[in-house]
Every structure is written in C-alpha cells, then in structure tokens.
C-alpha atoms as a PDB file:
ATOM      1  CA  UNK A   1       0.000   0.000   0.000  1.00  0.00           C
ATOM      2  CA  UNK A   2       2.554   2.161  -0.800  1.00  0.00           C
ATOM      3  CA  UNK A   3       2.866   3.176  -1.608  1.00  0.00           C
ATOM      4  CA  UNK A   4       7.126   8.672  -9.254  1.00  0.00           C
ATOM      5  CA  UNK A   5       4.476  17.648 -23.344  1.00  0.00           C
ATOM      6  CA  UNK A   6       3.853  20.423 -24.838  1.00  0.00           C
ATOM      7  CA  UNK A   7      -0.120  19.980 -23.930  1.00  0.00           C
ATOM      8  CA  UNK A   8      -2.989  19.657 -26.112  1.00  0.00           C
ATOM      9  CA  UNK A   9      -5.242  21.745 -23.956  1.00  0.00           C
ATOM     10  CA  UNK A  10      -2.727  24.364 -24.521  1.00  0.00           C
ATOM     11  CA  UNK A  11      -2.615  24.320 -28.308  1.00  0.00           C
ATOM     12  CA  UNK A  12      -6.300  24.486 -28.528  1.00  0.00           C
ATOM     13  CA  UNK A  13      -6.663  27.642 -26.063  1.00  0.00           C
ATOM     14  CA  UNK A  14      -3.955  28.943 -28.450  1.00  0.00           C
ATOM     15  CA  UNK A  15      -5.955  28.733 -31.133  1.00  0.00           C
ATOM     16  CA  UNK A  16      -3.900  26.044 -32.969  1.00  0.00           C
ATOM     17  CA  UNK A  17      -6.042  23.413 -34.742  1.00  0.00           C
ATOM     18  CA  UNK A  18      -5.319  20.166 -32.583  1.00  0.00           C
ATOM     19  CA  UNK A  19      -5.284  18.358 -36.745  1.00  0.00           C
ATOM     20  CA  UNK A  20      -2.072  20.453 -36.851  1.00  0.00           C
ATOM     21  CA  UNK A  21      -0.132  19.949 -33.809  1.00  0.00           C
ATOM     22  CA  UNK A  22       1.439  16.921 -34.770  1.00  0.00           C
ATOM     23  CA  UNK A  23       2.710  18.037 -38.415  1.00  0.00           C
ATOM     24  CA  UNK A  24       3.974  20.930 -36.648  1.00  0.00           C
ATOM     25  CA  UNK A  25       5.666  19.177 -34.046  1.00  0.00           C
ATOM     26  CA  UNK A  26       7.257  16.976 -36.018  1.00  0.00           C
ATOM     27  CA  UNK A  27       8.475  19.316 -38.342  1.00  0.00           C
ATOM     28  CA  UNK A  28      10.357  21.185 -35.393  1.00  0.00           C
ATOM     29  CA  UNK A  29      11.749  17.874 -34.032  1.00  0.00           C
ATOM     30  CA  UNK A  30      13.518  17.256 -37.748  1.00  0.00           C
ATOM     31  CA  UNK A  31      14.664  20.229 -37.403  1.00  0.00           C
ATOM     32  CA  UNK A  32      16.422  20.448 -34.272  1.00  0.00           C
ATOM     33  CA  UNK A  33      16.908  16.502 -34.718  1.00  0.00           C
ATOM     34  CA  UNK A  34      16.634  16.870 -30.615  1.00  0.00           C
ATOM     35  CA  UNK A  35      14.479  17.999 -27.863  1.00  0.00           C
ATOM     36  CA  UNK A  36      14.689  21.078 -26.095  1.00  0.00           C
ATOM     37  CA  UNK A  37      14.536  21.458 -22.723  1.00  0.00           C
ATOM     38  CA  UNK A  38      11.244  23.069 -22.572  1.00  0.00           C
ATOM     39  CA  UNK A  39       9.733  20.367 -24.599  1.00  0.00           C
ATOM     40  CA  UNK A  40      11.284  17.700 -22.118  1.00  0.00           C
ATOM     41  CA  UNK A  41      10.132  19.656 -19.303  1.00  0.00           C
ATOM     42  CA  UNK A  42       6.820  19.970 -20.548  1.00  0.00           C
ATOM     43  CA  UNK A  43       6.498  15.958 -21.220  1.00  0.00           C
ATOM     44  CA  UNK A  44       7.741  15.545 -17.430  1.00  0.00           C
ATOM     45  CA  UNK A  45       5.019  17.958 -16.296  1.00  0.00           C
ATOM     46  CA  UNK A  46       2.213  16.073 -18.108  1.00  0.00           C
ATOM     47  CA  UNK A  47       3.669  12.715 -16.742  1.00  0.00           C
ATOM     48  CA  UNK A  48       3.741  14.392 -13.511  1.00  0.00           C
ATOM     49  CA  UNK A  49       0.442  15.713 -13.669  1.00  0.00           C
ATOM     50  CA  UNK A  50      -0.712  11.947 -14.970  1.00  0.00           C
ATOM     51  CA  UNK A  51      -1.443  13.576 -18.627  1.00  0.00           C
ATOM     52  CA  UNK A  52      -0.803  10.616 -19.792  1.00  0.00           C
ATOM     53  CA  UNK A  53      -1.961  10.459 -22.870  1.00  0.00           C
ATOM     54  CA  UNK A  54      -0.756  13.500 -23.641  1.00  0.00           C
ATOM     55  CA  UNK A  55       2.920  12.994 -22.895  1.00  0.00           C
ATOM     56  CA  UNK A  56       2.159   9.219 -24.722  1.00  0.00           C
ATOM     57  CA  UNK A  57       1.282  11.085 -27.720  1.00  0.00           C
ATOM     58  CA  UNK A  58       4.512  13.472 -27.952  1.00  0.00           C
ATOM     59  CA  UNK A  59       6.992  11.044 -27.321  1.00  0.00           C
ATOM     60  CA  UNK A  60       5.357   8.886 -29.968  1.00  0.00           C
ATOM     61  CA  UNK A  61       5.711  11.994 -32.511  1.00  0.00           C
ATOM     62  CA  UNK A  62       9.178  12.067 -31.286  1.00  0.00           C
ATOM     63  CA  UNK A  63      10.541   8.607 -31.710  1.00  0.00           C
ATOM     64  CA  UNK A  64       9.031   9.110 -35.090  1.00  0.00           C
ATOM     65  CA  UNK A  65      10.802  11.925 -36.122  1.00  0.00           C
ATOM     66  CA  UNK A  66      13.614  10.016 -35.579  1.00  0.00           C
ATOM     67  CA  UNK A  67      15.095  12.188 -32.477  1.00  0.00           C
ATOM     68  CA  UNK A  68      18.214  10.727 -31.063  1.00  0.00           C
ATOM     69  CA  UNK A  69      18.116  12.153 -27.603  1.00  0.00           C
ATOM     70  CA  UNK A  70      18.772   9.888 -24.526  1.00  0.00           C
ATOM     71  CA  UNK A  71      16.345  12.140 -22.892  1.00  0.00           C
ATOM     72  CA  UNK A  72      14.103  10.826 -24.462  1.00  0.00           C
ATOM     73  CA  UNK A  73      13.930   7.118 -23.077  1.00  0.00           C
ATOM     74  CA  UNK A  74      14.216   8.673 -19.711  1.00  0.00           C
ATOM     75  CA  UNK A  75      10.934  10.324 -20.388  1.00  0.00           C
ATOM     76  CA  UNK A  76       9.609   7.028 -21.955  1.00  0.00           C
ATOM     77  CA  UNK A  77      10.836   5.232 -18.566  1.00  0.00           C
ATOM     78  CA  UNK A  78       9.042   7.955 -16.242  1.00  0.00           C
ATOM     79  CA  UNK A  79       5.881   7.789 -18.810  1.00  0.00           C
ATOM     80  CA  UNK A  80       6.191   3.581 -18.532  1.00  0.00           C
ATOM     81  CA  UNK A  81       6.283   3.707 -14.751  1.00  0.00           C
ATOM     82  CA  UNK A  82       3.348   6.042 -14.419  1.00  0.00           C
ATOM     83  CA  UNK A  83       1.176   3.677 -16.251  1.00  0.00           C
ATOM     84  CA  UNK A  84       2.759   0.042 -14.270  1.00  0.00           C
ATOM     85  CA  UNK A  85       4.686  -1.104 -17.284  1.00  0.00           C
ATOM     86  CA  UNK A  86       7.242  -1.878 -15.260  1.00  0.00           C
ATOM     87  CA  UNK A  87       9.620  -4.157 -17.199  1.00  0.00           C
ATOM     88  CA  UNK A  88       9.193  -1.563 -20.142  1.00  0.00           C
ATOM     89  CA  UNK A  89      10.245   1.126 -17.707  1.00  0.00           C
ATOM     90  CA  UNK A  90      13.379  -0.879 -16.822  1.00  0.00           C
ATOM     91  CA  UNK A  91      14.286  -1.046 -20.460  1.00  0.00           C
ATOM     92  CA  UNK A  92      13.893   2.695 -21.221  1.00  0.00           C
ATOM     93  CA  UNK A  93      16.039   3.491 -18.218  1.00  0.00           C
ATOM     94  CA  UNK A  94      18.645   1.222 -18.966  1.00  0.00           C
ATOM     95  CA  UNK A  95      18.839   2.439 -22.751  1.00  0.00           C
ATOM     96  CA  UNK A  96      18.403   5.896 -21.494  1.00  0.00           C
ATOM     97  CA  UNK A  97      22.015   5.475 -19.299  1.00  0.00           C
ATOM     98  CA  UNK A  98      24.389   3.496 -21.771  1.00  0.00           C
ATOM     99  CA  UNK A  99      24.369   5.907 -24.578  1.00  0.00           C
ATOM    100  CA  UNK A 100      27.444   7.358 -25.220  1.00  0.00           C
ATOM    101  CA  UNK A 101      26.069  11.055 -25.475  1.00  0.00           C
ATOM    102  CA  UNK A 102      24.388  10.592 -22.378  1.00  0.00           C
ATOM    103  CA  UNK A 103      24.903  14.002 -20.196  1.00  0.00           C
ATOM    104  CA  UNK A 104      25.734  13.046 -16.633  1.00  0.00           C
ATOM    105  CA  UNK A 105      22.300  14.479 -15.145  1.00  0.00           C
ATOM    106  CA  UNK A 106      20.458  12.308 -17.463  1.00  0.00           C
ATOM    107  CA  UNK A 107      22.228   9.098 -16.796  1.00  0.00           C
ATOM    108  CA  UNK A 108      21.500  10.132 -12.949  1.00  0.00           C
ATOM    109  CA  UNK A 109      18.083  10.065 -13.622  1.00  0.00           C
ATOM    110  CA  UNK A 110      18.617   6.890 -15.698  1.00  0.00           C
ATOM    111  CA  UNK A 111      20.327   5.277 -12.608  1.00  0.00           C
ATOM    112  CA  UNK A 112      17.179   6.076 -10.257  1.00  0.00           C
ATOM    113  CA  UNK A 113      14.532   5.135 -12.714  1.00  0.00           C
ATOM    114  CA  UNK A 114      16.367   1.722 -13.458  1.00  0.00           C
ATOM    115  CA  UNK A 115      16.152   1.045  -9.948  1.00  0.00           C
ATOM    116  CA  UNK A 116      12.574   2.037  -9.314  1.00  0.00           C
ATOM    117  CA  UNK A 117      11.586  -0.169 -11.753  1.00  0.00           C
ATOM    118  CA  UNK A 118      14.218  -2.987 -10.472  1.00  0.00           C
ATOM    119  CA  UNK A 119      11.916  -2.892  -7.050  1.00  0.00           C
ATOM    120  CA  UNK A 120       8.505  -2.659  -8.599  1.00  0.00           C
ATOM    121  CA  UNK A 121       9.275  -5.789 -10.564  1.00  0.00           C
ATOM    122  CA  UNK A 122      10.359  -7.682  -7.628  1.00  0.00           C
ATOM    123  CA  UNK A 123      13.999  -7.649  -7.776  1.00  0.00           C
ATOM    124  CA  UNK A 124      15.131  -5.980  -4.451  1.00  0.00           C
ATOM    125  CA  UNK A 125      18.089  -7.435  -4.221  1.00  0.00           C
ATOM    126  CA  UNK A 126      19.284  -6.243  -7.823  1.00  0.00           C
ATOM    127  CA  UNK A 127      17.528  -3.040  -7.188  1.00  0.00           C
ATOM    128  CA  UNK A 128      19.129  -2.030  -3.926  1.00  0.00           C
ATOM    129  CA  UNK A 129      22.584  -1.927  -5.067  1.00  0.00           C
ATOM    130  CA  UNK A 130      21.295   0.251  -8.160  1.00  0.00           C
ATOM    131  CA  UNK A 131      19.237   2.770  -5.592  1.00  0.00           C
ATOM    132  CA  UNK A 132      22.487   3.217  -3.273  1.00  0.00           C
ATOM    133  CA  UNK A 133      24.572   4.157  -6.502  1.00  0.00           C
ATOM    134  CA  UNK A 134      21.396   6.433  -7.352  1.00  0.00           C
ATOM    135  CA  UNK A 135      21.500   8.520  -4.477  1.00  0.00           C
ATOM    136  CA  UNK A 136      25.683   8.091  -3.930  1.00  0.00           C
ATOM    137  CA  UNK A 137      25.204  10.252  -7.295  1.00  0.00           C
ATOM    138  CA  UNK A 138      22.539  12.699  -6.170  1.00  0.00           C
ATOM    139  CA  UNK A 139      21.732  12.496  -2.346  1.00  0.00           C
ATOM    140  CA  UNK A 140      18.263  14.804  -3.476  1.00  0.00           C
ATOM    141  CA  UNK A 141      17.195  11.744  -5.602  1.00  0.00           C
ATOM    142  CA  UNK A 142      14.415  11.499  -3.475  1.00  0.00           C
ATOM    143  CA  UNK A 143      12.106   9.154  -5.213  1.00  0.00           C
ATOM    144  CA  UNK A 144      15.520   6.680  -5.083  1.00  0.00           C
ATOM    145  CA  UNK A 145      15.577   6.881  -1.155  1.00  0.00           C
ATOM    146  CA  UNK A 146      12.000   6.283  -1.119  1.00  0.00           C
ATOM    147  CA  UNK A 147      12.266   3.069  -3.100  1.00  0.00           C
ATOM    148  CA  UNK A 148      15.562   2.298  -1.013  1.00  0.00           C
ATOM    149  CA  UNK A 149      13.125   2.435   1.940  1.00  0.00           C
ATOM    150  CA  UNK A 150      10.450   0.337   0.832  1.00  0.00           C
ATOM    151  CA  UNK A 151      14.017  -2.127  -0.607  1.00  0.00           C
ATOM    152  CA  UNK A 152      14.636  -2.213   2.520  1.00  0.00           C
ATOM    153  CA  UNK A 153      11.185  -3.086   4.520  1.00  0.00           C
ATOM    154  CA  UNK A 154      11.094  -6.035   2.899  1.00  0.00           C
ATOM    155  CA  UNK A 155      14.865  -7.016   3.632  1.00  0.00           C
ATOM    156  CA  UNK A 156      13.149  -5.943   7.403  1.00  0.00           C
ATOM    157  CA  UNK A 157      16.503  -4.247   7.473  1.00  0.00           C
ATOM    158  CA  UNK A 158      14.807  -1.462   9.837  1.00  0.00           C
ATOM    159  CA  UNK A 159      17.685   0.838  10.598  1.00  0.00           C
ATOM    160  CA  UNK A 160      18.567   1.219   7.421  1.00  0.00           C
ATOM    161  CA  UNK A 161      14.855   1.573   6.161  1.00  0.00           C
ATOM    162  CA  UNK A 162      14.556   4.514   9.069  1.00  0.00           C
ATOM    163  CA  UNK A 163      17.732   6.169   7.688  1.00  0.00           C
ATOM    164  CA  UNK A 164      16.305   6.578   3.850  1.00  0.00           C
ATOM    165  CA  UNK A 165      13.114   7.465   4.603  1.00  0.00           C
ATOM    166  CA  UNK A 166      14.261  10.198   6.379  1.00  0.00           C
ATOM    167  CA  UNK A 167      16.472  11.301   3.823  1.00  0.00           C
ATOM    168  CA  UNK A 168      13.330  11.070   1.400  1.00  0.00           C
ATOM    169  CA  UNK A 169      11.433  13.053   3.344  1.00  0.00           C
ATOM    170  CA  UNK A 170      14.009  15.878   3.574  1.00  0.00           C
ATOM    171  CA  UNK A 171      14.904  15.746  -0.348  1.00  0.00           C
ATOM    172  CA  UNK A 172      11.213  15.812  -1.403  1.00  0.00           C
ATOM    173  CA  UNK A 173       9.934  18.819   1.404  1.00  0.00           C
ATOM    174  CA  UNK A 174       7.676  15.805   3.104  1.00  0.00           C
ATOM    175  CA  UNK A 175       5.924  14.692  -0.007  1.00  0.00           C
ATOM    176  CA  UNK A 176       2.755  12.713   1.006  1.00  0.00           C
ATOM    177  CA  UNK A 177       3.532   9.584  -1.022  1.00  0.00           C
ATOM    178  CA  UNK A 178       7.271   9.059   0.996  1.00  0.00           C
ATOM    179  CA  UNK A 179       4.694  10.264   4.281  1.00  0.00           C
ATOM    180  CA  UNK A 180       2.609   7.179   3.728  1.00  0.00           C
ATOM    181  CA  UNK A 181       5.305   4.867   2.959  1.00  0.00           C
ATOM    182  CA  UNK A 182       7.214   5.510   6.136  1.00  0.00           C
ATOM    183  CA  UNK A 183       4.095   5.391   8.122  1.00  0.00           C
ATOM    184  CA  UNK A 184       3.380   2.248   6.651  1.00  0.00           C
ATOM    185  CA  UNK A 185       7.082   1.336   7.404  1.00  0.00           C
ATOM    186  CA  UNK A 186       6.226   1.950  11.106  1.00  0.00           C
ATOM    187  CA  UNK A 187       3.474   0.042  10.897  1.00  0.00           C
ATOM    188  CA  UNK A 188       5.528  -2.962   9.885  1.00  0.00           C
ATOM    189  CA  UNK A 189       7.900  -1.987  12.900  1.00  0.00           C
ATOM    190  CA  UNK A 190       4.756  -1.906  15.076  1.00  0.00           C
ATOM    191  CA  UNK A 191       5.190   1.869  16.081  1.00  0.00           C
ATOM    192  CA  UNK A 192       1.954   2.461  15.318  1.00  0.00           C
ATOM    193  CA  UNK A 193       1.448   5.955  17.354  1.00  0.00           C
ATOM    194  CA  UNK A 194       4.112   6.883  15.087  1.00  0.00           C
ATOM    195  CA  UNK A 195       2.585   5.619  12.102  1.00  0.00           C
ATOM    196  CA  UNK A 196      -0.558   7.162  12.568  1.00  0.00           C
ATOM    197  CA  UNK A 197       1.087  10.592  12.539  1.00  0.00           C
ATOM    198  CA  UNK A 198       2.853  10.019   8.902  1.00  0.00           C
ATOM    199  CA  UNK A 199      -0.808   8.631   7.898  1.00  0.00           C
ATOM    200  CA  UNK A 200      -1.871  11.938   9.033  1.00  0.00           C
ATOM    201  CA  UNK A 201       0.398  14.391   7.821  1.00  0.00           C
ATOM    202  CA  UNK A 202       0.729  12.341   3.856  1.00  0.00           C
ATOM    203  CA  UNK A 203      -3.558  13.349   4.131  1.00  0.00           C
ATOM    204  CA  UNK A 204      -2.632  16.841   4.868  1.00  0.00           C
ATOM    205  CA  UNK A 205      -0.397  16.939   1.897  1.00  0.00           C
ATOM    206  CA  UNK A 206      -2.785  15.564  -0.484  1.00  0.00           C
ATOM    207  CA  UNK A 207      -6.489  14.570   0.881  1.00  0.00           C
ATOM    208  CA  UNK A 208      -7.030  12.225  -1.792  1.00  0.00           C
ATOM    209  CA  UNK A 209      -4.278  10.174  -1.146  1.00  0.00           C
ATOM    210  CA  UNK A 210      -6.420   6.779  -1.090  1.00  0.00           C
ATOM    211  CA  UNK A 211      -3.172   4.435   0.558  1.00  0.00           C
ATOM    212  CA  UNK A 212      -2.868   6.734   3.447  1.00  0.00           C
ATOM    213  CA  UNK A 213      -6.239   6.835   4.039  1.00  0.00           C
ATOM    214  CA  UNK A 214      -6.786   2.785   4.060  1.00  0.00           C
ATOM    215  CA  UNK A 215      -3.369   2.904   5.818  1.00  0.00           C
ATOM    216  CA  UNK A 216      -4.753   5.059   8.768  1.00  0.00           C
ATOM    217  CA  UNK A 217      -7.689   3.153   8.777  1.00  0.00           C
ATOM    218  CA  UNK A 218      -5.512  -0.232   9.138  1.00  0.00           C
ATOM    219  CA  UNK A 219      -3.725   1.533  12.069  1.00  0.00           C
ATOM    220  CA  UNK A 220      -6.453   2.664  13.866  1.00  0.00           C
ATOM    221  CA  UNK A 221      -8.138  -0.686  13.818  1.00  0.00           C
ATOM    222  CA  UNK A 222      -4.615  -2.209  14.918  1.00  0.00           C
ATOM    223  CA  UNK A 223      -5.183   0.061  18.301  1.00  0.00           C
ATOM    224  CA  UNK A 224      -8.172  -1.596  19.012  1.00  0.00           C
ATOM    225  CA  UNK A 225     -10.185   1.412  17.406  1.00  0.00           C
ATOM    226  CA  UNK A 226     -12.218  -0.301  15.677  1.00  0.00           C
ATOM    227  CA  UNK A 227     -15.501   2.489  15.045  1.00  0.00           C
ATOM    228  CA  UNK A 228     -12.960   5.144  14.066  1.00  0.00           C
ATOM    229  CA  UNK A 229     -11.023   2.487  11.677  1.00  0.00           C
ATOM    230  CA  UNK A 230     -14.408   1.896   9.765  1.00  0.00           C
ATOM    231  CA  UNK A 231     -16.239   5.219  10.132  1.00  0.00           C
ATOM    232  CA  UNK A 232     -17.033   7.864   7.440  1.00  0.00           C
ATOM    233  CA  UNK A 233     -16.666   5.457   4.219  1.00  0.00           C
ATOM    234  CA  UNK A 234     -19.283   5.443   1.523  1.00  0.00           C
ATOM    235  CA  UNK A 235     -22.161   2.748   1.563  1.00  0.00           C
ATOM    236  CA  UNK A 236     -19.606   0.621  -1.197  1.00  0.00           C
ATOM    237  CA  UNK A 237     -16.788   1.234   0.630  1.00  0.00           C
ATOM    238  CA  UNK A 238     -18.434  -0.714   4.583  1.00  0.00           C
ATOM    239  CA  UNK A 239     -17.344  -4.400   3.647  1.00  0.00           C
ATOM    240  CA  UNK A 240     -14.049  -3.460   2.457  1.00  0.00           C
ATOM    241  CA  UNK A 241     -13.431  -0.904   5.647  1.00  0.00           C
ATOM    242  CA  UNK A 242     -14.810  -3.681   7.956  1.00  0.00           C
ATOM    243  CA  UNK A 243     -12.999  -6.669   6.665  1.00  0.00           C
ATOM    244  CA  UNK A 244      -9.859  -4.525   7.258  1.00  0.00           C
ATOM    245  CA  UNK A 245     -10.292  -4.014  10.319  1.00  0.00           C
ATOM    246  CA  UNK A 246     -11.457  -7.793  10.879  1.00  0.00           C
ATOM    247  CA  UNK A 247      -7.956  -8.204   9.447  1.00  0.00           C
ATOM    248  CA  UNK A 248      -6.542  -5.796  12.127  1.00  0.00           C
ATOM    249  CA  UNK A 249      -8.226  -7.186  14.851  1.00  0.00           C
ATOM    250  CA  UNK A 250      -7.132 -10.553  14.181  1.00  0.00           C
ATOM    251  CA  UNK A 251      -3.296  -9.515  13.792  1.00  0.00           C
ATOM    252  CA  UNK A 252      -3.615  -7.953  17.438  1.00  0.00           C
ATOM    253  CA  UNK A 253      -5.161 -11.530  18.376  1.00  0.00           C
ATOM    254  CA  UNK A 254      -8.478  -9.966  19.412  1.00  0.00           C
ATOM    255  CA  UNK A 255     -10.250 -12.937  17.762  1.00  0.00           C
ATOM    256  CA  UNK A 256     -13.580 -12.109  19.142  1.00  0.00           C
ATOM    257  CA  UNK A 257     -14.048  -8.578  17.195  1.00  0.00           C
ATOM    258  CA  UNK A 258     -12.320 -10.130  14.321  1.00  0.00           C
ATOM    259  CA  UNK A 259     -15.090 -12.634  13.682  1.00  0.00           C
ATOM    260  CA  UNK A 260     -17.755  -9.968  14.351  1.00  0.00           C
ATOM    261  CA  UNK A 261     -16.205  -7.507  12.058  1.00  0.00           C
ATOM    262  CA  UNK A 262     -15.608  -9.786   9.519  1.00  0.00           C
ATOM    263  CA  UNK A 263     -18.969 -11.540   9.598  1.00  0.00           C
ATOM    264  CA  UNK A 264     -20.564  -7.544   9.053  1.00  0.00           C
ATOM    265  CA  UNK A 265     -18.037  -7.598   5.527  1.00  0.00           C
ATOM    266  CA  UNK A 266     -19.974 -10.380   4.199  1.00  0.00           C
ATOM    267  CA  UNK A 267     -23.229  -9.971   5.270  1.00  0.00           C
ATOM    268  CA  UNK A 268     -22.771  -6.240   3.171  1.00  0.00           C
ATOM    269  CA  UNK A 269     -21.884  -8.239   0.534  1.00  0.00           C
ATOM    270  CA  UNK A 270     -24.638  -8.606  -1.995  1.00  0.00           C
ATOM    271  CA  UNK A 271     -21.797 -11.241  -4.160  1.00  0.00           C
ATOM    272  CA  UNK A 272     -19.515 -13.810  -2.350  1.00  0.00           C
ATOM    273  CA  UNK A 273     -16.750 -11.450  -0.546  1.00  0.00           C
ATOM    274  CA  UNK A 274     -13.954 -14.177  -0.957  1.00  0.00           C
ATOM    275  CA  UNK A 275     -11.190 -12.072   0.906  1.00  0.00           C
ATOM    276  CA  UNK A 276     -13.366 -11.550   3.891  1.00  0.00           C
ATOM    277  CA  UNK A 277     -14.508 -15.152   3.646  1.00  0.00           C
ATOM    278  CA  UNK A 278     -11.102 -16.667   3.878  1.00  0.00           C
ATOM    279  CA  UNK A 279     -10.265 -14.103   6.463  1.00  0.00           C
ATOM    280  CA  UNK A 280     -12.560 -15.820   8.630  1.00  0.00           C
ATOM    281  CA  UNK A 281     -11.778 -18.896   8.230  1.00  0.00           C
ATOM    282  CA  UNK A 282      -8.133 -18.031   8.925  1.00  0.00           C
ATOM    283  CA  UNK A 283      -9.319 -16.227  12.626  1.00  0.00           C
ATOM    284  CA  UNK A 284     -11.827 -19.529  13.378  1.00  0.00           C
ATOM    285  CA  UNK A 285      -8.830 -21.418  13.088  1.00  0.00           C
ATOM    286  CA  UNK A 286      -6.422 -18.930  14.651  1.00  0.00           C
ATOM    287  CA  UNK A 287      -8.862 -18.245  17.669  1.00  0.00           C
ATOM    288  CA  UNK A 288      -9.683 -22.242  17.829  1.00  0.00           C
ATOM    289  CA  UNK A 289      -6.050 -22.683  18.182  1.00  0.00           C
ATOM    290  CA  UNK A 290      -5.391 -20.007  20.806  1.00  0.00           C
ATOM    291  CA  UNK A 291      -8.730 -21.269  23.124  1.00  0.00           C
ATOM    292  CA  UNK A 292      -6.901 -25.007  22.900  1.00  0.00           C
ATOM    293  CA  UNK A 293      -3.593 -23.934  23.848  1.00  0.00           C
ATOM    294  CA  UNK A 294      -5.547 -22.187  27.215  1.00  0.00           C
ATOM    295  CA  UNK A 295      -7.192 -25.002  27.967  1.00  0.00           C
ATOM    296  CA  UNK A 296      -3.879 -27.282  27.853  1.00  0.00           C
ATOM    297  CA  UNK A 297      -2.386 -24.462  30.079  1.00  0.00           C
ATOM    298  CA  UNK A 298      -4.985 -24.768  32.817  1.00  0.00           C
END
C-alpha cells in the first residue's frame, strides 16, 4: 500500500487546430533533430500531472521523427512507470544510461529510474545496489531513497529503512507519497502511534491520497479502534473498511471482534466477498487454536 508535453489543452486555447499539432511538431523535431529542454520539461510535467496520454502522444511523434536524444527514453521510462509497465520502464532506463552522449544528469536520472523499476518488478536485491549508486550520485534523488526504503522493509533491514526514509522526506519537502510509505514502514515496525502521525500528515499533503487513508484506517483498527477504523466510508466502501479491520483485529489476536467484524463484511456483501470469507476462516482457526492452547495451560 505504498505506496514517481507540450499539452494539447494548450494548443487548442492557443488557437492552434489540434489536426495540426502533430505536423507541426514533427516538423520542429527534424529540425532540431533533438528535444529542447522546454519540450522535455513539458512531457515531465504532463507525466507528472498523470497527462498521460498527452505525454504518450509526444513522445510517440518524437521517436518518429527520428530524435536521437537519450532524454528521451528517460521520459519514456518515467511515462512507462506512471502507467505500471514496469519491465518496459526498466528497459527505457537502462537504454536511457548506456548511450554514449548521455549528459551526466540524465544518466543520474537513468540510474534512479532503473532502480525504481528494479523494485517494482520484484527484484530488491538487484535493485538495492542500483538505488544506493542512485542517491551516492545525487543524495536529493528522493524518489531513489523512497524506493531504497520500501528495498529495505522487505529485507526488514529497519535501521537502514529509518535512515532513507528520512532522507526522502528531507529531499522531497515531506511529499505525502514518501509520508505514507514511512508510516506504513512503522506500521511494519509496530510503532503504530508513530505511524498514525505520517498517515496523518501524507492526508494533509494531499487529501485524496487513497493508501494513506486505508493505511490510517488499518492503524487505527490495529489500536483496538475499531468504530474510528471503519467510520465515514461510503455505503460501497463498509465491507471493504470492515474486513480490514477484521484483518486488524485478528493480527492484534483480538479474535472475538475479528469474527464480528468480519462476519458484518460479508453480510454487506450482496456477491460472495472471498477475501473476507477466507479471512474468517483463517481467525476460526487462529482463535480455535489459541482457546486449545488455554485449555492445555490450565
């Protein structure tokens, strides 16, 4: 749960017949034979601001124009990792840093965004040596300290986990996304006061930030708060909010609410909830266990 153009809106407000754009555009790529830095800047920004079809649609009328710029995979790596092509991501980035006229900024980025997409496809421990080079390069690479972080949650190397994500959070100003990921780091470390604080300050940075929210939710149900964990979701949203914190319940061994949350997700349910379903028959078992081992004990 964690947790990275020149626009067509533009051209029409401009007046610019959107028929025309992309003989225009091309014609001023075979030009230049390369893109200028406010044309890469403006494909970042429309990746950035998940344009995506937009940036899609320049780079395409790039590659066409035959534009040899490096630059140019590195924006078709950020463009493949916005839409979870990850492996196609991975190849961009890795094209984008072995060309010879690579500048060194751009085989920076290349570095980071090869080891982003090393993590998202599952390869921490080839992606963690890629990620320390990343930000050995440029210590403000802080989407590469993030992913270092999240590297090295699942290593449960916690220490060093701590250590990026608080470099993350000083390179990016607190961005919500490396806010929720270290809260959900927390989580993991079962400092959940702690957690519930990054939950809370990622929503303050951006309200709609649907991980932290389920995140806070998670944690507040781990606490034993159980009416605040499931309160203030939408009629479509109750099973899903109350087999959570079934879920919760159950990992803080408080069988009894777990069955009685988890019993609510289904009987919302108007289809078979399967996740909730096998939830409880995980906690019968769990809570079956636990009431034999008392017995023996007595």
């Amino acid at each position: 749960m964690r947790t990275i153009a020149i626009c067509l809106t533009f051209l029409l407000a401009s007046g610019v017949p959107a028929t025309s754009d992309a003989a225009i555009f091309k014609r001023e790529l075979k030009a230049q034979a390369a893109l200028s830095s406010e044309t890469v800047s403006d494909i970042q920004r429309a990746i950035d601001e998940q344009r995506l079809l937009d940036a899609g649609r320049y780079l395409n009328q790039a590659f066409l124009a035959g534009v040899k710029d490096p630059r140019l995979n590195l924006l078709d790596g950020n463009l493949n990792l916005a839409q979870g092509h990850f492996q196609a991501a991975l190849d961009a980035f890795v094209a984008a840093g072995k060309a010879p006229e690579t500048r060194p900024e751009t085989r920076d980025a290349a570095l980071e965004g090869k080891g982003i997409a090393l993590s998202l496809t599952g390869n921490i421990d080839e992606a963690v040596p890629v990620l320390q080079a990343a930000v050995a390069a440029n210590p403000s690479a802080w989407r590469a300290w993030n992913a270092l972080g999240s590297a090295y949650d699942d290593r449960g190397q916690w220490t060093e986990a701590n250590a990026a994500y608080e470099q993350a959070v000083t390179a990016s100003g607190g961005a919500a996304i490396v806010l929720n990921n270290r809260g959900y780091s927390r989580l993991l470390q079962h400092q959940r006061d702690l957690a519930v604080t990054d939950f809370v300050a990622a929503l303050r940075r951006k309200p709609d930030l649907a991980e932290a929210r389920t995140n806070l939710r998670l944690a507040l149900a781990m606490g034993g708060d159980y009416d605040r964990a499931i309160a203030g979701g939408t009629a479509s949203e109750q099973a899903a909010l109350l087999n959570n914190a079934g879920f919760a319940a159950a990992m803080r061994g408080d069988y009894a609410s777990a069955e009685q949350l988890l019993n609510k997700a289904l009987a919302l349910k108007s289809e078979y909830y399967a996740v909730a379903s096998d939830n409880l028959k995980i906690v019968q078992a769990l809570s079956a266990r636990s009431e034999g081992r008392s017995k023996a004990a007595r």
